[in-house]
Protein backbone atom coordinates (compact mmCIF):
# COMPACT_ATOMS: atom_id res chain seq x y z
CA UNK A 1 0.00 0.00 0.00
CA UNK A 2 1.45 3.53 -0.96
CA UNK A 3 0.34 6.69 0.18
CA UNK A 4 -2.28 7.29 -2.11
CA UNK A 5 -4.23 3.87 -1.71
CA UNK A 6 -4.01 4.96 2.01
CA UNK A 7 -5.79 8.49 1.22
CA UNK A 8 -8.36 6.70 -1.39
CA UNK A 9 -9.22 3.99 1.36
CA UNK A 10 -9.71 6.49 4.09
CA UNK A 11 -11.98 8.73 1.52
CA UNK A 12 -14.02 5.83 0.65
CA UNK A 13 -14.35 4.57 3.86
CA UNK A 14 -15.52 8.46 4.74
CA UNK A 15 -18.03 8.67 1.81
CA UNK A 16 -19.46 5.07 3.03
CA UNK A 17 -20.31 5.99 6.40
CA UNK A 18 -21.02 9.30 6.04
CA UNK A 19 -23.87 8.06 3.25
CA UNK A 20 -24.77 5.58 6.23
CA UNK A 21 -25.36 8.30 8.43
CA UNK A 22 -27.50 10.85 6.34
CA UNK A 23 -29.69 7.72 5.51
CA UNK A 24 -30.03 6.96 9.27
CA UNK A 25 -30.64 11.02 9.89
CA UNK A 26 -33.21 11.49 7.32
CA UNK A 27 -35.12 8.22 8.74
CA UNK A 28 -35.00 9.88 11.86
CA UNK A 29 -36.31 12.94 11.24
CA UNK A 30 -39.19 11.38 8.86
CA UNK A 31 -40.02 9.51 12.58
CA UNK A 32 -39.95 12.62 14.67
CA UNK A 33 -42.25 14.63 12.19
CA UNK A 34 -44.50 11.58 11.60
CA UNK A 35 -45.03 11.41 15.52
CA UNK A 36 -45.08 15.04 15.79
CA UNK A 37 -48.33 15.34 13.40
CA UNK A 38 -49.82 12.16 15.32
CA UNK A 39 -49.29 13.86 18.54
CA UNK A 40 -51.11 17.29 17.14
CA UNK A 41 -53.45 14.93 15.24
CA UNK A 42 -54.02 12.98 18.84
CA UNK A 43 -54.46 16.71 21.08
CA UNK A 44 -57.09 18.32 18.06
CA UNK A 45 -59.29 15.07 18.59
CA UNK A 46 -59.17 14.44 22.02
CA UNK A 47 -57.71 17.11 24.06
CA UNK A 48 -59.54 18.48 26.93
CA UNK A 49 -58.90 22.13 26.05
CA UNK A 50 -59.04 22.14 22.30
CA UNK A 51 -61.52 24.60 21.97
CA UNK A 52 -59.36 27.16 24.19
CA UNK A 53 -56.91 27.07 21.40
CA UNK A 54 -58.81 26.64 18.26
CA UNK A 55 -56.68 28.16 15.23
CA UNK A 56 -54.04 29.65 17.34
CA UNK A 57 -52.64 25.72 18.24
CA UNK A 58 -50.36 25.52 15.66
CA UNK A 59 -48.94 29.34 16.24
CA UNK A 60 -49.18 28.73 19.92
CA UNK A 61 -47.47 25.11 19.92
CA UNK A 62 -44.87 26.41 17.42
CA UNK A 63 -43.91 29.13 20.15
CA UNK A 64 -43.37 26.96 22.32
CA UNK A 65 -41.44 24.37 20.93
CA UNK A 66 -39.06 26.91 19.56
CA UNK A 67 -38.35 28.48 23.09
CA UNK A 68 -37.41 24.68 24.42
CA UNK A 69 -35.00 24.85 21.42
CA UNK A 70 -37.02 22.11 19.32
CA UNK A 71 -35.92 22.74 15.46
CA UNK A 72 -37.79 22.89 12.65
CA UNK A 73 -41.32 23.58 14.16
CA UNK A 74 -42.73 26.68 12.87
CA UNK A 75 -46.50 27.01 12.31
CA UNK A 76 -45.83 26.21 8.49
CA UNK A 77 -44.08 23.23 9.33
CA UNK A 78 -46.39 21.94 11.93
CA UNK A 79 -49.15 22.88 9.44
């Protein structure tokens, strides 16, 4: 092995993984939003309080996920 089968092995052992782990990321997130709708899905049905909110849930929820540092949950996205 020479230097440059060294470099080439160590970039295509990168690209492999790294691949890997976008795959595994987007799967992830695809999870976390599918729950997130079923959760809002699950509160607009049955919650208790529903009507106190009305159209301002998704503006109100959005709030305040983003001040707990929760990412990508603006009202359009929730929507």
């Amino acid at each position: 092995m020479n230097f440059k089968s060294l470099v080439q092995a160590i970039y295509d052992t990168h690209g492999h993984f790294q691949s890997q782990a976008f795959r595994a990321i987007n799967i992830s997130l695809t999870l976390r939003n599918w729950f997130i709708g079923q959760h809002i899905a699950e509160f607009e049905l049955r919650g208790a309080d529903r009507a106190s909110y009305g159209e301002r849930l998704l503006a109100d929820l959005s709030r305040e996920l983003q001040r707990l540092g929760v990412s990508n949950t603006g009202r359009r996205q929730l929507y």
